[in-house]
C-alpha atoms as a PDB file:
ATOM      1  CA  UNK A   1      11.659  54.896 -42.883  1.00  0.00           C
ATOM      2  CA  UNK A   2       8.677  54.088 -41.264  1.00  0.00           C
ATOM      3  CA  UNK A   3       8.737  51.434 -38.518  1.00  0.00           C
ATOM      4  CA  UNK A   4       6.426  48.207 -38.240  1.00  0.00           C
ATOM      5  CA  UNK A   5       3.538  48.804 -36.052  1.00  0.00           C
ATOM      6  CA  UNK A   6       3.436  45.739 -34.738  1.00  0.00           C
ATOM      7  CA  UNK A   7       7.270  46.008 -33.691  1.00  0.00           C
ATOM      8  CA  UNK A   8       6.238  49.203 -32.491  1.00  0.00           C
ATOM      9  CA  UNK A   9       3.388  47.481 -30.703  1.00  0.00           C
ATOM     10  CA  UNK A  10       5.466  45.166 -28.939  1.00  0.00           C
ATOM     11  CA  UNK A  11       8.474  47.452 -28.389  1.00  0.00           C
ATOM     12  CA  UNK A  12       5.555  49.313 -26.004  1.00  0.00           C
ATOM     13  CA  UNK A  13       4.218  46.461 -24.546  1.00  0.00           C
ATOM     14  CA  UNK A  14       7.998  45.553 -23.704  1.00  0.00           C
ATOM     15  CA  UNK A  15       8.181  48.967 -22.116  1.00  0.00           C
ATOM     16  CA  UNK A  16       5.410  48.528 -19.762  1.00  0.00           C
ATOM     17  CA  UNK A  17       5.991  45.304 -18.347  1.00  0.00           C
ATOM     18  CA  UNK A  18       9.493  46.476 -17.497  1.00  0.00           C
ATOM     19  CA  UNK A  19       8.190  49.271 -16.187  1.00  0.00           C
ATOM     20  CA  UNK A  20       6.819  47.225 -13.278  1.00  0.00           C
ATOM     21  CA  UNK A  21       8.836  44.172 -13.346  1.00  0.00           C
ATOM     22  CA  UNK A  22      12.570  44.196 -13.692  1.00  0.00           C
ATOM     23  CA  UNK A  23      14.546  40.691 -12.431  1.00  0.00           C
ATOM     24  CA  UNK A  24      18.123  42.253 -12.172  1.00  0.00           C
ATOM     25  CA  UNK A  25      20.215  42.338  -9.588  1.00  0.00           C
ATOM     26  CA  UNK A  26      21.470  45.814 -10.195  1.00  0.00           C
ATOM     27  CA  UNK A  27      18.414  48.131  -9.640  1.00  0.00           C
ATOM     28  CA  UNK A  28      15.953  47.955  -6.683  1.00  0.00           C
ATOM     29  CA  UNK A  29      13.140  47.164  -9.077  1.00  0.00           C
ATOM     30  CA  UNK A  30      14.649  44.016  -9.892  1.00  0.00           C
ATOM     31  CA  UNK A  31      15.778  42.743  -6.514  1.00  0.00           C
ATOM     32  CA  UNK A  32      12.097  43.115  -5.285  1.00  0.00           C
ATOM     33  CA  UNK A  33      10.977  41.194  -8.136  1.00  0.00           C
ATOM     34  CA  UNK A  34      13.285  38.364  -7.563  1.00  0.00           C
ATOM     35  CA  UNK A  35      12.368  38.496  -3.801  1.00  0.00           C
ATOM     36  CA  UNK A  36       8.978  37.853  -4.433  1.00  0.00           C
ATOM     37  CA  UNK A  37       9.468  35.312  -7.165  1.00  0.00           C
ATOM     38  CA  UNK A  38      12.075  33.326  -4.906  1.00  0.00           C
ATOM     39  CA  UNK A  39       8.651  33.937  -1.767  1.00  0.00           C
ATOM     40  CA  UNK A  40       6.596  32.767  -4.511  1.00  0.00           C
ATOM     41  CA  UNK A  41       8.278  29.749  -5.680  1.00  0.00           C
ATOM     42  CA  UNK A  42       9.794  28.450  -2.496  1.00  0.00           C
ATOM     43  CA  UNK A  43       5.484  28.873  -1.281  1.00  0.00           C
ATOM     44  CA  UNK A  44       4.891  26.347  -4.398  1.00  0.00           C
ATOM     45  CA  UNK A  45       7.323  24.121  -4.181  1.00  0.00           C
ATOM     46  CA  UNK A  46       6.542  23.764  -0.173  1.00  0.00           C
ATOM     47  CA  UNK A  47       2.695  23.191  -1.566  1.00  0.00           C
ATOM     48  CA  UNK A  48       3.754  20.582  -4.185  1.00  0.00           C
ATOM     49  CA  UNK A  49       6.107  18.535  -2.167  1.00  0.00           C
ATOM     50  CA  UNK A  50       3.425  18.360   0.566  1.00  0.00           C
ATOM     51  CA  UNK A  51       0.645  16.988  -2.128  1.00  0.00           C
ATOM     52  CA  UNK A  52       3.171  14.304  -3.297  1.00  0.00           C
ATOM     53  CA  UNK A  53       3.977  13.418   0.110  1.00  0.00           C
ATOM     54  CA  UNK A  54       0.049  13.196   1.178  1.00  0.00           C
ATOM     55  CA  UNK A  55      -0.953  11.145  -1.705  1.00  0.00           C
ATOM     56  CA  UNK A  56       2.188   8.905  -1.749  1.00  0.00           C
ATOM     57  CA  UNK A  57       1.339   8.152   1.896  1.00  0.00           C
ATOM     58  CA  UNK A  58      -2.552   7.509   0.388  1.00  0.00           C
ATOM     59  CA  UNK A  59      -1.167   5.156  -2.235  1.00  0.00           C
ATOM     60  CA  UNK A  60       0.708   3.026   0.054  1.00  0.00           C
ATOM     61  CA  UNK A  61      -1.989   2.923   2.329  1.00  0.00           C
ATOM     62  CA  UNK A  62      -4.892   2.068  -0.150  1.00  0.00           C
ATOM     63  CA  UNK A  63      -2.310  -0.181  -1.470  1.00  0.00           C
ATOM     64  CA  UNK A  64      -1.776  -2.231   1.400  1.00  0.00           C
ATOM     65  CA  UNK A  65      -5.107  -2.672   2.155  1.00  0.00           C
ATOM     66  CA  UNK A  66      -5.766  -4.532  -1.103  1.00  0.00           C
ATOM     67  CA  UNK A  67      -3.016  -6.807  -0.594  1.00  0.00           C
ATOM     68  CA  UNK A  68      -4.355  -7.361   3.295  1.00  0.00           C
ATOM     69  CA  UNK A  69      -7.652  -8.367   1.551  1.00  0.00           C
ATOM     70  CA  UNK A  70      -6.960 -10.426  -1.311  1.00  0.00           C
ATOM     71  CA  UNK A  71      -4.412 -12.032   1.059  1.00  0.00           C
ATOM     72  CA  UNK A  72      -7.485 -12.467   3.949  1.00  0.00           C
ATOM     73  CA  UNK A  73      -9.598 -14.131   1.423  1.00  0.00           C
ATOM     74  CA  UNK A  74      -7.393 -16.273  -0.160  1.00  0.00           C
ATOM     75  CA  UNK A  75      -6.689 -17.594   3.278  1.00  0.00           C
ATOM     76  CA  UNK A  76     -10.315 -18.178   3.684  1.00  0.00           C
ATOM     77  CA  UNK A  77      -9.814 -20.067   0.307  1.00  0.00           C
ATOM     78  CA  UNK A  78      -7.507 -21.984   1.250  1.00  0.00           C
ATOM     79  CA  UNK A  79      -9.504 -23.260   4.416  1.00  0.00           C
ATOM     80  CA  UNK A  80     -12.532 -23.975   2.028  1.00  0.00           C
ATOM     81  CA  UNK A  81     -10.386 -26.076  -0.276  1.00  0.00           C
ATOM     82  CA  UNK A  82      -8.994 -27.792   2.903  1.00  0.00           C
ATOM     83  CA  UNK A  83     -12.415 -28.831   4.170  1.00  0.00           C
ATOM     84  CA  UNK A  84     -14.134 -29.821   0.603  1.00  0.00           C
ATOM     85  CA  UNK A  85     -11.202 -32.395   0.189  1.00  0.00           C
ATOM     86  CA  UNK A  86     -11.993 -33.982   4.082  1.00  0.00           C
ATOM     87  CA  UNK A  87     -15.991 -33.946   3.015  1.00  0.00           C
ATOM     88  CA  UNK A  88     -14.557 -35.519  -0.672  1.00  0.00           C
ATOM     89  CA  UNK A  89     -12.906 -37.915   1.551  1.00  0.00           C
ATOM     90  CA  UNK A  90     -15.400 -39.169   3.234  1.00  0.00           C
ATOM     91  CA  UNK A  91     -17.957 -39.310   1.068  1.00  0.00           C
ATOM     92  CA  UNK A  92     -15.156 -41.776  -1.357  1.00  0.00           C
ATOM     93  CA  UNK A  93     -14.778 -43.926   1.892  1.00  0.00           C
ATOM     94  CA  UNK A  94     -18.921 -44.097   2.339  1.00  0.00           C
ATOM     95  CA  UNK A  95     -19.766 -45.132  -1.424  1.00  0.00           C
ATOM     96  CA  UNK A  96     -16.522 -46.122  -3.288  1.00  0.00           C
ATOM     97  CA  UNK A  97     -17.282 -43.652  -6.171  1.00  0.00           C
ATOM     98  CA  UNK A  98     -14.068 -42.584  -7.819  1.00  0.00           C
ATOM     99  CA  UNK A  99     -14.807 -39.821  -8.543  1.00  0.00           C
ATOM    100  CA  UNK A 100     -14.442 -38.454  -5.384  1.00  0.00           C
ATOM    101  CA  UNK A 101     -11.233 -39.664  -4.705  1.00  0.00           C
ATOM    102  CA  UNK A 102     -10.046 -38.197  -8.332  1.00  0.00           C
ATOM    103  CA  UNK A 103     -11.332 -34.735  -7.018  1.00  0.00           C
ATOM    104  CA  UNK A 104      -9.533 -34.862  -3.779  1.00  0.00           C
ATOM    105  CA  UNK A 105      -6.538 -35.544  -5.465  1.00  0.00           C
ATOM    106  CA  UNK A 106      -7.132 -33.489  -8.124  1.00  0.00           C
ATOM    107  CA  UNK A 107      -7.791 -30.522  -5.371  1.00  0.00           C
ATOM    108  CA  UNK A 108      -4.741 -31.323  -3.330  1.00  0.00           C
ATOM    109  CA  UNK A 109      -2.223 -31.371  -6.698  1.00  0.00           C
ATOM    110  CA  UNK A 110      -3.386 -28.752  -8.688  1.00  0.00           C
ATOM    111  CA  UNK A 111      -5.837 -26.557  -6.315  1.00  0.00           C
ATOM    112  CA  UNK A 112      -4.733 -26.014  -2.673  1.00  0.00           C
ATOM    113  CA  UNK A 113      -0.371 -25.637  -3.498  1.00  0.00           C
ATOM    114  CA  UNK A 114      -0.635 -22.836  -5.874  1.00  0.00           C
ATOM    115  CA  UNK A 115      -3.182 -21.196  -3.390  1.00  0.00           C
ATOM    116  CA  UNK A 116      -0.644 -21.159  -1.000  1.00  0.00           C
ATOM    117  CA  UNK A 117       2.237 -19.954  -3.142  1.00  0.00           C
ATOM    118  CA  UNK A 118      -0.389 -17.141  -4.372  1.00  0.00           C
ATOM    119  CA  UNK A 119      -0.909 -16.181  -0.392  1.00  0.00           C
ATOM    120  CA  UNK A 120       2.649 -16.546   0.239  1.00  0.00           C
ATOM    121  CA  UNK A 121       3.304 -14.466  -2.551  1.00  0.00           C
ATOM    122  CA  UNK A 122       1.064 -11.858  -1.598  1.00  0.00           C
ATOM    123  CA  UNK A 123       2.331 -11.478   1.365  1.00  0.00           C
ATOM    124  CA  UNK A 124       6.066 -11.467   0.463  1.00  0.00           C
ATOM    125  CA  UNK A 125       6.865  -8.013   1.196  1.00  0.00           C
ATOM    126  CA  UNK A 126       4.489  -7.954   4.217  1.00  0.00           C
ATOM    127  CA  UNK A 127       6.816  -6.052   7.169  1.00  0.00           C
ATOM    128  CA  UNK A 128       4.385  -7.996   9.770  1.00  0.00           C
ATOM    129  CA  UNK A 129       6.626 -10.251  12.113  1.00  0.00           C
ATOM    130  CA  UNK A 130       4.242 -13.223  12.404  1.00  0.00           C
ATOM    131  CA  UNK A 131       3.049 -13.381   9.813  1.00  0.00           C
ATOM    132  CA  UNK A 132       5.390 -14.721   7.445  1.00  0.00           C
ATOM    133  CA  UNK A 133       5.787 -17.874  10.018  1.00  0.00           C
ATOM    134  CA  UNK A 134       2.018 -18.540   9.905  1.00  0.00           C
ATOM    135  CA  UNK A 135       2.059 -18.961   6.378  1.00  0.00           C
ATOM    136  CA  UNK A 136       4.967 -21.174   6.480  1.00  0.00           C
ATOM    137  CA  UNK A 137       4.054 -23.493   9.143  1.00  0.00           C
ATOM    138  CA  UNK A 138       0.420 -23.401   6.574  1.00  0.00           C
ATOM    139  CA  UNK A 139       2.262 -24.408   4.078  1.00  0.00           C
ATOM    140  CA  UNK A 140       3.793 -27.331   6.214  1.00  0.00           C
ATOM    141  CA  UNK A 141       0.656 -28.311   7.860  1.00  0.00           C
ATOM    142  CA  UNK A 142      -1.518 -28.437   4.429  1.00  0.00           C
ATOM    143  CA  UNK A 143       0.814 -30.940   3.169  1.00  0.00           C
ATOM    144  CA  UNK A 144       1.094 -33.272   6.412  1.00  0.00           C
ATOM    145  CA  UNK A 145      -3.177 -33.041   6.490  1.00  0.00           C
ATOM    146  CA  UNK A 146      -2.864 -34.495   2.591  1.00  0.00           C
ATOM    147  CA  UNK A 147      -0.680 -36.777   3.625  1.00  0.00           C
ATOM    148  CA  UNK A 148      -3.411 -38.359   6.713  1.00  0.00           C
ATOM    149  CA  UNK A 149      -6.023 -37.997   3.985  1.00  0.00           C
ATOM    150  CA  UNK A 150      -4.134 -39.976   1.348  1.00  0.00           C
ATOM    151  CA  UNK A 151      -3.446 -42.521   3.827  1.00  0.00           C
ATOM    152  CA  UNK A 152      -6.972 -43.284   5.045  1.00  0.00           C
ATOM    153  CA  UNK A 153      -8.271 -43.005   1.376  1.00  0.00           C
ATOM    154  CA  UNK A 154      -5.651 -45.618   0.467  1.00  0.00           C
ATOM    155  CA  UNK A 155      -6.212 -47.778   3.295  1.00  0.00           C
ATOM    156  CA  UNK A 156     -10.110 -47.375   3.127  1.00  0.00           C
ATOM    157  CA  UNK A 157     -10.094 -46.356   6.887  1.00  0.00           C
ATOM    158  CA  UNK A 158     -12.749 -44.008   7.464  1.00  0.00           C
ATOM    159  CA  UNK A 159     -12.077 -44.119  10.920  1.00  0.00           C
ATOM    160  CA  UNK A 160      -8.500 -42.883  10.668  1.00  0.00           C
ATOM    161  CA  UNK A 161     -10.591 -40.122   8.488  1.00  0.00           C
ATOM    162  CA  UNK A 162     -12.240 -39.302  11.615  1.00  0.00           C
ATOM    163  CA  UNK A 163      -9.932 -39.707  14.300  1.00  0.00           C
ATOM    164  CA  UNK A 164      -8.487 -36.715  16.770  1.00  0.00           C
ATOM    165  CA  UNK A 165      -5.684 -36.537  15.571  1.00  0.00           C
ATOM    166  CA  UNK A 166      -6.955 -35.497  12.075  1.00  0.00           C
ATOM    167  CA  UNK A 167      -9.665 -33.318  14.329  1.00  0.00           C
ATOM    168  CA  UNK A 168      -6.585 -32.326  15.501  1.00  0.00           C
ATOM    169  CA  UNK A 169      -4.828 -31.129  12.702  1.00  0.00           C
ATOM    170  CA  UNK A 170      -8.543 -29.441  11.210  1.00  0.00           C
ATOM    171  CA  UNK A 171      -8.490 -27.394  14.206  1.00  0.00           C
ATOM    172  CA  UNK A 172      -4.976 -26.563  14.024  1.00  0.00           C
ATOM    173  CA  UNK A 173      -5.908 -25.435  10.280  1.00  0.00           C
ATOM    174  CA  UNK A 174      -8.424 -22.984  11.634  1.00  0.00           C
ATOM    175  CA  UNK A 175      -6.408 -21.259  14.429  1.00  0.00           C
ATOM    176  CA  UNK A 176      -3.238 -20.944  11.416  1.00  0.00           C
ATOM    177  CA  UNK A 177      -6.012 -19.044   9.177  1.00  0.00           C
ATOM    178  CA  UNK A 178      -7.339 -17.351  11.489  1.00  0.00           C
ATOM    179  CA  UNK A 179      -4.422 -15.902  12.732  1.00  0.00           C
ATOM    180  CA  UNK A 180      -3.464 -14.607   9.698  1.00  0.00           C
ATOM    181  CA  UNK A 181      -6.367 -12.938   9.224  1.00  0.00           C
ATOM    182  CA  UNK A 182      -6.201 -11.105  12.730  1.00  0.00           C
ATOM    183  CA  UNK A 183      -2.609 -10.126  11.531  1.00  0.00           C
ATOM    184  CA  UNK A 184      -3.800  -8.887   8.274  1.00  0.00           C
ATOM    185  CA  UNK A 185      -7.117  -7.082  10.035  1.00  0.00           C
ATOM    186  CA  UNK A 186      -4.803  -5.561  12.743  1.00  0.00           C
ATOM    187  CA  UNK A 187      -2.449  -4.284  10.171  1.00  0.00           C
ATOM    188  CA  UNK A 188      -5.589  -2.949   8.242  1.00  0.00           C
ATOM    189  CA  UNK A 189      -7.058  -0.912  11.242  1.00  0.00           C
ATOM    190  CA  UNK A 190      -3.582   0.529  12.420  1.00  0.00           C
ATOM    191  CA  UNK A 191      -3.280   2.241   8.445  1.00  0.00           C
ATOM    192  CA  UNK A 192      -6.560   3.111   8.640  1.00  0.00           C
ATOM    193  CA  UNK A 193      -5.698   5.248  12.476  1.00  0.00           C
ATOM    194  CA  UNK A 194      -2.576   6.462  11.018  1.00  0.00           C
ATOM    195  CA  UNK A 195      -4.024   7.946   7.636  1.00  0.00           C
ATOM    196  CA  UNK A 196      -6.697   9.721   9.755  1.00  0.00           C
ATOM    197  CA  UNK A 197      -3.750  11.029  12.320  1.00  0.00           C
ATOM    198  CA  UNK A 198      -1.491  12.503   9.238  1.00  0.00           C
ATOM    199  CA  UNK A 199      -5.254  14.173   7.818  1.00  0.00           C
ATOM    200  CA  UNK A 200      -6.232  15.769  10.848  1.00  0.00           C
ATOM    201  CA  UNK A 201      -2.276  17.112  11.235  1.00  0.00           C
ATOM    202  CA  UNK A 202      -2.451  18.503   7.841  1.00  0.00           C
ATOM    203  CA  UNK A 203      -3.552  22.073   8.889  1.00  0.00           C
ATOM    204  CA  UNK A 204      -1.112  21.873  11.523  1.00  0.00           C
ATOM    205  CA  UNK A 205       1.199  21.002   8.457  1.00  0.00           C
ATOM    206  CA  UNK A 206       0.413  23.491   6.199  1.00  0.00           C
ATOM    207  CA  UNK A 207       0.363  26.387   8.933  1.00  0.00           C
ATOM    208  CA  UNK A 208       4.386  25.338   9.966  1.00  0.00           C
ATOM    209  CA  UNK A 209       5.170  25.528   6.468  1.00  0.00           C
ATOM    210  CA  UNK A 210       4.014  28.936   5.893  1.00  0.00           C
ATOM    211  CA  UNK A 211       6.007  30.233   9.438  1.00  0.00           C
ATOM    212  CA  UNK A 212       8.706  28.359   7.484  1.00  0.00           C
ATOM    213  CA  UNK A 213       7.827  30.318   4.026  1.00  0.00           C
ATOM    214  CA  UNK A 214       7.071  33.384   6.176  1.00  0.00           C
ATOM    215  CA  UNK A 215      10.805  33.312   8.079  1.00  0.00           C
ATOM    216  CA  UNK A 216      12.420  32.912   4.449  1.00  0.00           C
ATOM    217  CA  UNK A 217      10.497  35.406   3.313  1.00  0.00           C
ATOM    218  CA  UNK A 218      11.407  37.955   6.065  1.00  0.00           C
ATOM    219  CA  UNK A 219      15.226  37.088   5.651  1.00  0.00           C
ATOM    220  CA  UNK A 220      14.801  37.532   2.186  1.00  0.00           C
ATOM    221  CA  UNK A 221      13.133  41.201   2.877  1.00  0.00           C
ATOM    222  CA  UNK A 222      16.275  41.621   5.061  1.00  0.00           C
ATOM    223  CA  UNK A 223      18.579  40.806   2.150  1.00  0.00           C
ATOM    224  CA  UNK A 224      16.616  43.541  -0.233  1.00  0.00           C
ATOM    225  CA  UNK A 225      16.716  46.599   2.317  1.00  0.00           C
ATOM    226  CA  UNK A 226      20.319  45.565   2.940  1.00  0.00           C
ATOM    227  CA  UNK A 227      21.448  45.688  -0.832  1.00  0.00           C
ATOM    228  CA  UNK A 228      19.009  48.980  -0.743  1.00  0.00           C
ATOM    229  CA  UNK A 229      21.003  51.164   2.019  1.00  0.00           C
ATOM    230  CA  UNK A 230      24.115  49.741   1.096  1.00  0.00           C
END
């Protein structure tokens, strides 16, 4: 009976490739071959977990950063809404033209809170120490300046508009966003310092983990010419 040739074909081709690879545990051909795969693999898996690692560490950077910066502008937001309601107010007190004061209040109800709660939610999970008490004592102060401004647009006093103790409490607005933004900024230029640390370690990383590959490697070697001359 005449066999297939293309059983024939791969019954040779079966031939050869165990002719130089064998993984066995019984003949030396296969121990050397699962030496070097174990070299080969432990060499990848070193590799892969180090790119995961790297670009985990990039993510979380790049990451924070976005957060640092929508959170710095919407603080700057938050300042601009502040001071368009004290110009709003004033210009009500000067002329008497509702619509002013509608737009004040309008800013103050539906405008400036929910900018807060955004900035307070971006920075919910923020592991900076101050800066979670700056955006608290914002949210506080916000809602005492409405309350001055409601009171001298009730009252018609443009004078209590102007006085220093609602200078006072401007200022006071400034130095709160402001210090969140250093926070934020600082935060910012520390990630930046430590992403360029961990990039110019990474040959320094890579060469320990081939000594590491390289010892394994040997004491696998060991195990081989041991199981040989045994």
């Amino acid at each position: 009976m005449k066999s297939n040739p293309s059983n024939e074909e791969n019954r040779k081709k079966r031939s050869a490739f165990s002719r130089y690879i064998r993984i066995d545990f019984k003949t030396l051909q296969g121990r050397i071959t699962i030496g070097f795969l174990l070299m080969g693999l432990f060499s990848v898996i070193m590799l892969i977990s180090s790119h995961f690692a790297w670009n985990k560490q990039l993510s979380n950077a790049r990451h924070l950063i976005e957060i640092n910066k929508n959170s710095s502008i919407k603080a700057s937001e938050i300042q601009q809404l502040v001071d368009l309601t004290n110009i709003l107010s004033f210009r009500y007190l000067t002329t008497d033209e509702q619509s002013y004061k509608s737009n004040v209040e309008n800013k103050w109800l539906n405008v400036i809170p929910p900018a807060v709660d955004n900035l307070d939610s971006l920075l919910f999970n923020s592991e900076l120490k101050n800066i979670k008490i700056y955006v608290k004592e914002l949210e506080e102060h916000t809602s005492q300046l409405k309350s001055k401004q409601y009171e001298a647009i009730n009252s018609k006093d443009i004078v209590a508009l102007n006085s220093s103790d609602m200078i006072e409490g401007m200022i006071h607005l400034t130095y709160l966003i402001n210090s969140i933004k250093n926070e934020l900024a600082a935060e910012e230029i520390e990630v930046v310092a430590n992403l360029e640390d961990a990039e110019s370690n990474i040959t320094t990383l890579i060469a320990v983990e081939f000594l590491i590959a390289f010892i394994i490697s040997m004491l696998i070697a060991l195990y081989i010419i041991r199981s040989v001359l045994l």
